[in-house]
Protein backbone atom coordinates (compact mmCIF):
# COMPACT_ATOMS: atom_id res chain seq x y z
CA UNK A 1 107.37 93.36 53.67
CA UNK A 2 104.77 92.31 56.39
CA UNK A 3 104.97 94.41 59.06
CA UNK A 4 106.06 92.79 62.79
CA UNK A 5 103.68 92.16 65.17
CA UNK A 6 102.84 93.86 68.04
CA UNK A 7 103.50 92.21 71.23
CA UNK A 8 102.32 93.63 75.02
CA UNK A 9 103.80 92.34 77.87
CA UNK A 10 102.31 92.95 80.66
CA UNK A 11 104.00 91.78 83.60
CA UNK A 12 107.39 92.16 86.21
CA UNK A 13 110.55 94.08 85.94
CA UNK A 14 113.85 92.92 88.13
CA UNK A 15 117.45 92.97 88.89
CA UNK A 16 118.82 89.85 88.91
CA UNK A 17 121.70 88.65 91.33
CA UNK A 18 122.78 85.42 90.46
CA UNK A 19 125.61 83.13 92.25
CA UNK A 20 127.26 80.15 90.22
CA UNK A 21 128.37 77.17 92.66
CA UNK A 22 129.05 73.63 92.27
CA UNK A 23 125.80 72.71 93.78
CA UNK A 24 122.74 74.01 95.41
CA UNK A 25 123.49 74.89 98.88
CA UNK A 26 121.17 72.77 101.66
CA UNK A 27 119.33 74.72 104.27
CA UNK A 28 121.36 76.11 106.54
CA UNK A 29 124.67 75.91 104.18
CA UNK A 30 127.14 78.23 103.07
CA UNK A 31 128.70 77.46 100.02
CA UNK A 32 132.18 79.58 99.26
CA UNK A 33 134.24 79.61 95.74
CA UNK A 34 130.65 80.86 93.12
CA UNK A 35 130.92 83.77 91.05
CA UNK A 36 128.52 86.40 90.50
CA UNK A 37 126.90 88.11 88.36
CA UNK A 38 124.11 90.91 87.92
CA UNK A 39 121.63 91.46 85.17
CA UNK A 40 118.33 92.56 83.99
CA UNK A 41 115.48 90.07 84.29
CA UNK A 42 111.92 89.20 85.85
CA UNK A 43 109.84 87.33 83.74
CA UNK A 44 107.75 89.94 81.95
CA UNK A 45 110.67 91.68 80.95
CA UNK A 46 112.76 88.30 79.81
CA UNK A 47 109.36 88.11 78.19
CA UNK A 48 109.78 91.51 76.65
CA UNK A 49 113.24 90.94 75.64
CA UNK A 50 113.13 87.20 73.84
CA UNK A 51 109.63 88.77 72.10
CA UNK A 52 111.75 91.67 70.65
CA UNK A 53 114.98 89.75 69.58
CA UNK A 54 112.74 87.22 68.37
CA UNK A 55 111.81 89.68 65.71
CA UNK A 56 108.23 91.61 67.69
CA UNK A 57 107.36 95.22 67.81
CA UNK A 58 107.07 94.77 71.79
CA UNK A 59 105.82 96.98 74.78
CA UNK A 60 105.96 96.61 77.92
CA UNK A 61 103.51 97.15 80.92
CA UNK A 62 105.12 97.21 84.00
CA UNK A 63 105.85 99.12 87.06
CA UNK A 64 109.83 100.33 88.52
CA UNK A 65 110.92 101.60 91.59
CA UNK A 66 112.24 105.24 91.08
CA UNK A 67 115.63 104.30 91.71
CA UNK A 68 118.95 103.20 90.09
CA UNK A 69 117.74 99.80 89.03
CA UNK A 70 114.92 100.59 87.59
CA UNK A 71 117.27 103.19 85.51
CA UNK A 72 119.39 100.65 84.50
CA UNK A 73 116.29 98.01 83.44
CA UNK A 74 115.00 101.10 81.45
CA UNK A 75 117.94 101.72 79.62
CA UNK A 76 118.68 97.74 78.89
CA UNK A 77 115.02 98.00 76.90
CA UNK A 78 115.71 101.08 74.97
CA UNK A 79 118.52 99.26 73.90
CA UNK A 80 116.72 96.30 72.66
CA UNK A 81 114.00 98.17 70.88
CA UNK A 82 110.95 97.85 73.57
CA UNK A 83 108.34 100.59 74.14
CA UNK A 84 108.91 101.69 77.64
CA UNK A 85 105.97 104.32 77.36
CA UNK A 86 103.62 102.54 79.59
CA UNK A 87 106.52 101.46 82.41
CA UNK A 88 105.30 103.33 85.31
CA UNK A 89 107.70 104.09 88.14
CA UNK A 90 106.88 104.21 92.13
CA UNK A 91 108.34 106.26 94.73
CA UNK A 92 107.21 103.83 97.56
CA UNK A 93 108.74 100.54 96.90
CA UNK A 94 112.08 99.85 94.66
CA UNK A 95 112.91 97.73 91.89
CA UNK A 96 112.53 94.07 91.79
CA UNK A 97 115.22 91.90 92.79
CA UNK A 98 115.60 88.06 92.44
CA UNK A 99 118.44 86.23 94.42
CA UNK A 100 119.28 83.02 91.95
CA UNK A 101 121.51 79.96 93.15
CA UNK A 102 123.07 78.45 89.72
CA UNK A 103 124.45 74.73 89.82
CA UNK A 104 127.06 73.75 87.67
CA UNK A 105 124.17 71.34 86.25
CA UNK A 106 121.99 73.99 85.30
CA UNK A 107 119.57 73.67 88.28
CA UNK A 108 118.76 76.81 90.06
CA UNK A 109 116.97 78.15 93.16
CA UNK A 110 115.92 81.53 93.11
CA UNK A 111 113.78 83.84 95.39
CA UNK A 112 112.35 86.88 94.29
CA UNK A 113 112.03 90.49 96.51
CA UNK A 114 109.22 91.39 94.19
CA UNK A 115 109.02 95.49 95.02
CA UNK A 116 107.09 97.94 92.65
CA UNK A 117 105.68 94.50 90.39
CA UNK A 118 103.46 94.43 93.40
CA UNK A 119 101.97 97.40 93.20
CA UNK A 120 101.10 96.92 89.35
CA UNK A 121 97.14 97.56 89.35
CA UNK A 122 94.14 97.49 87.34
CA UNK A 123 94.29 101.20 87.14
CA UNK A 124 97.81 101.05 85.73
CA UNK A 125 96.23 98.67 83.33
CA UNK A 126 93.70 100.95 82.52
CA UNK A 127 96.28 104.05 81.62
CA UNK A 128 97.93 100.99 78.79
CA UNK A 129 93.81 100.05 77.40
CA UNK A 130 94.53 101.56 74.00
CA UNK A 131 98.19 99.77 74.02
CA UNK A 132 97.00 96.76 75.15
CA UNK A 133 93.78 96.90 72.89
CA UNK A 134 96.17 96.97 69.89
CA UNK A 135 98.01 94.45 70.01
CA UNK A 136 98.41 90.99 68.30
CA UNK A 137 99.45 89.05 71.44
CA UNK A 138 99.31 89.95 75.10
CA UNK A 139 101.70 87.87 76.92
CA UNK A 140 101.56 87.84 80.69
CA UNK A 141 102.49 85.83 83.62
CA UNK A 142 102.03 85.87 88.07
CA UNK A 143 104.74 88.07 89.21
CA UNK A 144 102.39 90.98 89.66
CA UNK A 145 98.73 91.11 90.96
CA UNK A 146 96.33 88.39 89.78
CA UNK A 147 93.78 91.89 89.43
CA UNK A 148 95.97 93.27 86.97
CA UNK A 149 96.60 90.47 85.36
CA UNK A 150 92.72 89.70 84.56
CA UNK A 151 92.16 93.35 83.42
CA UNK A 152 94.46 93.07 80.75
CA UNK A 153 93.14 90.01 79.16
CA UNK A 154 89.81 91.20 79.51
CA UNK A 155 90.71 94.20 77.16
CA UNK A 156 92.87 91.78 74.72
CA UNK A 157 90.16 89.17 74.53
CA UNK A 158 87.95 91.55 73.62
CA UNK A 159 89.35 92.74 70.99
CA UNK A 160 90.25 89.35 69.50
CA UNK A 161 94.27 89.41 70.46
CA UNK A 162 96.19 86.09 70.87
CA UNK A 163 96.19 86.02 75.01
CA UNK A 164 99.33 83.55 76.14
CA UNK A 165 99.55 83.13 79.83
CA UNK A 166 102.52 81.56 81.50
CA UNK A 167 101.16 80.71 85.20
CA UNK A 168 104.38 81.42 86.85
CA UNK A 169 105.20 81.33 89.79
CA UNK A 170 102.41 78.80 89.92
CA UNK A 171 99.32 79.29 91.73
CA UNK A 172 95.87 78.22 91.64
CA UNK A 173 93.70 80.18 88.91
CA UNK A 174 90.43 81.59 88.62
CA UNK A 175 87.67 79.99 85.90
CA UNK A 176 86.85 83.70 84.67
CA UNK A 177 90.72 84.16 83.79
CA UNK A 178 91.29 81.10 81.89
CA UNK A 179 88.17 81.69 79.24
CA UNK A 180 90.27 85.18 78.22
CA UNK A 181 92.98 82.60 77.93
CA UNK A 182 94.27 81.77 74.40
CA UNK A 183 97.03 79.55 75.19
CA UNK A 184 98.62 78.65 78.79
CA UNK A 185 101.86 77.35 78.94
CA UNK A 186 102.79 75.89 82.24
CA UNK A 187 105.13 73.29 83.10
CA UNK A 188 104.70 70.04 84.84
CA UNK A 189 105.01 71.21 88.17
CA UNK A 190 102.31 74.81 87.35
CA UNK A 191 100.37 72.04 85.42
CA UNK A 192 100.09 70.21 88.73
CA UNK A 193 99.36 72.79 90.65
CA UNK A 194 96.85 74.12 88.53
CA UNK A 195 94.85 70.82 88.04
CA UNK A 196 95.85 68.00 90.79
CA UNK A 197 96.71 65.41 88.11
CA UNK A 198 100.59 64.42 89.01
CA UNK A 199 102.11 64.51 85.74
CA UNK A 200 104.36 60.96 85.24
CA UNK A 201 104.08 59.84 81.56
CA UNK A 202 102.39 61.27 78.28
CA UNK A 203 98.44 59.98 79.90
CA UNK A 204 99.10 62.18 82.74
CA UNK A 205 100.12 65.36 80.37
CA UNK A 206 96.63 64.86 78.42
CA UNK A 207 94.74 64.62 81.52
CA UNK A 208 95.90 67.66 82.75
CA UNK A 209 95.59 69.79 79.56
CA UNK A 210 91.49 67.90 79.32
CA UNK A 211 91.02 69.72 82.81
CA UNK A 212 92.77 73.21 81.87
CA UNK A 213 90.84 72.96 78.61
CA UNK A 214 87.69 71.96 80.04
CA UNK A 215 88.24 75.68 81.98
CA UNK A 216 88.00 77.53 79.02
CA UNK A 217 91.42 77.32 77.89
CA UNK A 218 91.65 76.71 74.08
CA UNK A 219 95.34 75.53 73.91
CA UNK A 220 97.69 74.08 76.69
CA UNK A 221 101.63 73.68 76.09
CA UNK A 222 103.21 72.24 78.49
CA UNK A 223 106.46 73.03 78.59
CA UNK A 224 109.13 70.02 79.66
CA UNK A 225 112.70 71.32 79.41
CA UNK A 226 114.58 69.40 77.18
CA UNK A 227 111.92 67.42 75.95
CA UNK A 228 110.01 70.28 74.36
CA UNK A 229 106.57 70.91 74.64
CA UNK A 230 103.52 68.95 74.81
CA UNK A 231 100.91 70.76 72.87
CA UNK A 232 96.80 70.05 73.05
CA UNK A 233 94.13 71.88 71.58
CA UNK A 234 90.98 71.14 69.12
CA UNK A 235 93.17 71.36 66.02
CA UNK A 236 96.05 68.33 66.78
CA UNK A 237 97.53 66.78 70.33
CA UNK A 238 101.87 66.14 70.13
CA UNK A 239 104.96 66.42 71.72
CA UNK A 240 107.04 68.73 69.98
CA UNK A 241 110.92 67.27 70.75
CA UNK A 242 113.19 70.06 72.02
CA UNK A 243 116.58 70.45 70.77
CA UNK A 244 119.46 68.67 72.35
CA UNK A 245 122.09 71.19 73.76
CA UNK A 246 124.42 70.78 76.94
CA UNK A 247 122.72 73.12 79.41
CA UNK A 248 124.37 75.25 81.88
CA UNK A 249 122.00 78.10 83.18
CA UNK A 250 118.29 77.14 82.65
CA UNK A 251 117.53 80.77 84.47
CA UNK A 252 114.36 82.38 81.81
CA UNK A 253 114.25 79.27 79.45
CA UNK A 254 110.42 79.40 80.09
CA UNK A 255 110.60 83.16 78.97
CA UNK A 256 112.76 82.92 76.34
CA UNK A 257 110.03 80.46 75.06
CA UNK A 258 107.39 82.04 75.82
CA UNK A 259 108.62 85.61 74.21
CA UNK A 260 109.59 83.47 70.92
CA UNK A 261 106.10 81.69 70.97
CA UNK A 262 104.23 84.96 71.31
CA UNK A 263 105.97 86.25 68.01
CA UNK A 264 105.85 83.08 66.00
CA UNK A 265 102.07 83.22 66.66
CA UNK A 266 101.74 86.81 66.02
CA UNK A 267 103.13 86.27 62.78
CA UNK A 268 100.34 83.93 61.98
CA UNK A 269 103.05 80.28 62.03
CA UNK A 270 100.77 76.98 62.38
CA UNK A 271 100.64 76.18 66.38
CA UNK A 272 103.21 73.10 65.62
CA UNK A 273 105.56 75.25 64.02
CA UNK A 274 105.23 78.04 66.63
CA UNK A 275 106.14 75.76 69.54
CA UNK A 276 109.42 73.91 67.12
CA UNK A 277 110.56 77.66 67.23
CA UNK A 278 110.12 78.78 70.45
CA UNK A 279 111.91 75.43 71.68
CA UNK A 280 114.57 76.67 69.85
CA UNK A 281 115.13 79.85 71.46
CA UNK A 282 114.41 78.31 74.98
CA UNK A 283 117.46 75.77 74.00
CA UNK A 284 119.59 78.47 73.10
CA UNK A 285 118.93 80.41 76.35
CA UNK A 286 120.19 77.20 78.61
CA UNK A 287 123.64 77.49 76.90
CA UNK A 288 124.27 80.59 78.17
CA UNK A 289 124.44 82.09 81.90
CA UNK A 290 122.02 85.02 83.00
CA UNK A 291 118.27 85.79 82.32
CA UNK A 292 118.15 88.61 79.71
CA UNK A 293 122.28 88.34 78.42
CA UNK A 294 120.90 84.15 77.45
CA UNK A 295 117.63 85.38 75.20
CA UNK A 296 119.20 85.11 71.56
CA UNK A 297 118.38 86.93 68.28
CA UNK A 298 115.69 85.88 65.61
CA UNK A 299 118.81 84.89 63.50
CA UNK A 300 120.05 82.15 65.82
CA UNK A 301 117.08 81.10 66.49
CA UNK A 302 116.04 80.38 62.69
CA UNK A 303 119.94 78.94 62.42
CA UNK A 304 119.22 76.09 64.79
CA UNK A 305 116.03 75.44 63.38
CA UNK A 306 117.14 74.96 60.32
CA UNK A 307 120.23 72.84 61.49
CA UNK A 308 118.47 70.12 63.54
CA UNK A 309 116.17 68.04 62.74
């Protein structure tokens, strides 16, 4: 049987508080009658999670405040199989926390207190070099220092690992980052940011992925909710559809996919069929409410593959 691969996440750890209203609230509004609810997330660990359940031998490189949060987050990752070795926790700032509005549409708002991810740093990187220079895929994303961030994939590219980069929250990105860049996965609005080409039709979406490319990226997927991902690279350019499902919490969707994508790859899938399944798993995420409780299993995921068409 051919052994799982390994998967290192490098990237942030929260608590997420999330509210469930009708609507958004407008500036200056208070909105009574949500619910709420409390659960593990931040998008390295969502990351973490979907990679594992999606069927990866996963670590995780992060940093926790040395309080009762970052207990809990530790505990929710033993529990789903992840290496915590190389979590490092910091008596100076606490635990990340991210405040998310949910509408009854899906939509959400969040904002994110981002605590000990901040003070993730090339040196921390440098404790997880052997970690990180074993594994199959590093997948990272911009909650924690840009620095840290560009060590990693350094050490990954060097050693000829898959490096996936999700450039969220999005933010303009250096040239020397994107050549250690395997595949980046933004969506329309990162895309935009990342390139200036407003993204309005299937012309626009190849125009931006040309410019990432151009960079020294060697595959874009753009990610587009429920239309799935639009995929360029040397080998084939297509929009993989996304799977139709009535949506109610669209919270880590991005994660989920991204987690699912890093494994799919890491198993060696062709790049079309490594997108089909990660669109999948971000489909089955929107169904359900909460970051980490909405990342589902390798089973499901292969279940609705095989279902839809």
């Amino acid at each position: 049987m051919q052994q799982a691969p390994h998967i290192v996440v490098v990237g942030s750890a929260n608590t997420d508080m999330i509210v469930s209203l009708e609507r958004l609230p407008r500036p200056g509004e208070t909105l009574l009658g949500g619910t709420f609810l409390s659960a593990a997330g931040g998008k390295g660990a969502n990351q973490a999670v979907a990679a594992s359940r999606a069927g990866g031998r996963v670590s995780l490189v992060a940093r926790l405040g040395a309080d009762a949060l970052g207990d809990d987050a530790l505990k929710g990752y033993l529990h789903d199989g992840i290496d915590v070795t190389q979590i490092s926790r910091d008596r100076r700032a606490a635990t990340g926390v991210a405040l998310i509005f949910v509408a009854r549409n899906g939509e959400n708002s969040i904002a994110v207190a981002g605590g000990a991810n901040g003070r993730l740093s090339p040196q921390h990187i440098g404790k997880s070099r052997s970690t990180i220079a074993a594994a199959d895929v590093l997948l990272m994303q911009l909650e924690t220092p840009l620095n840290a961030v560009q060590a990693a994939a350094r050490i990954a590219a060097a050693k000829g690992a898959i490096v996936i980069l999700n450039p969220a929250p999005a933010r303009r990105l250096p040239s020397g980052l994107l050549r250690h860049v395997s595949i980046l996965t933004p969506n329309e609005t990162e895309a935009q940011v990342l390139t200036d080409v407003k993204i309005n039709g299937l012309a626009t979406l190849e125009r931006a992925a040309l410019r990432l490319r151009r960079r020294g990226v060697r595959t874009v997927i753009l990610t587009l909710g429920a239309r799935g991902a639009y995929v360029s690279s040397e080998e084939f350019t297509a929009l993989i559809p996304g799977f139709k499902v009535k949506a109610v919490d669209a919270t880590a969707a991005g994660d989920v996919f991204n987690g699912a994508l890093a494994v799919a790859l890491g198993e060696g899938q062709p790049l079309h069929e490594a997108v089909r399944f990660a669109n999948a798993a971000a489909a089955i995420s929107v169904t359900r409410r909460g970051a980490q409780p909405s990342v589902p299993t390798r089973r499901q995921i292969v279940a609705l593959t095989r279902n839809r068409i």
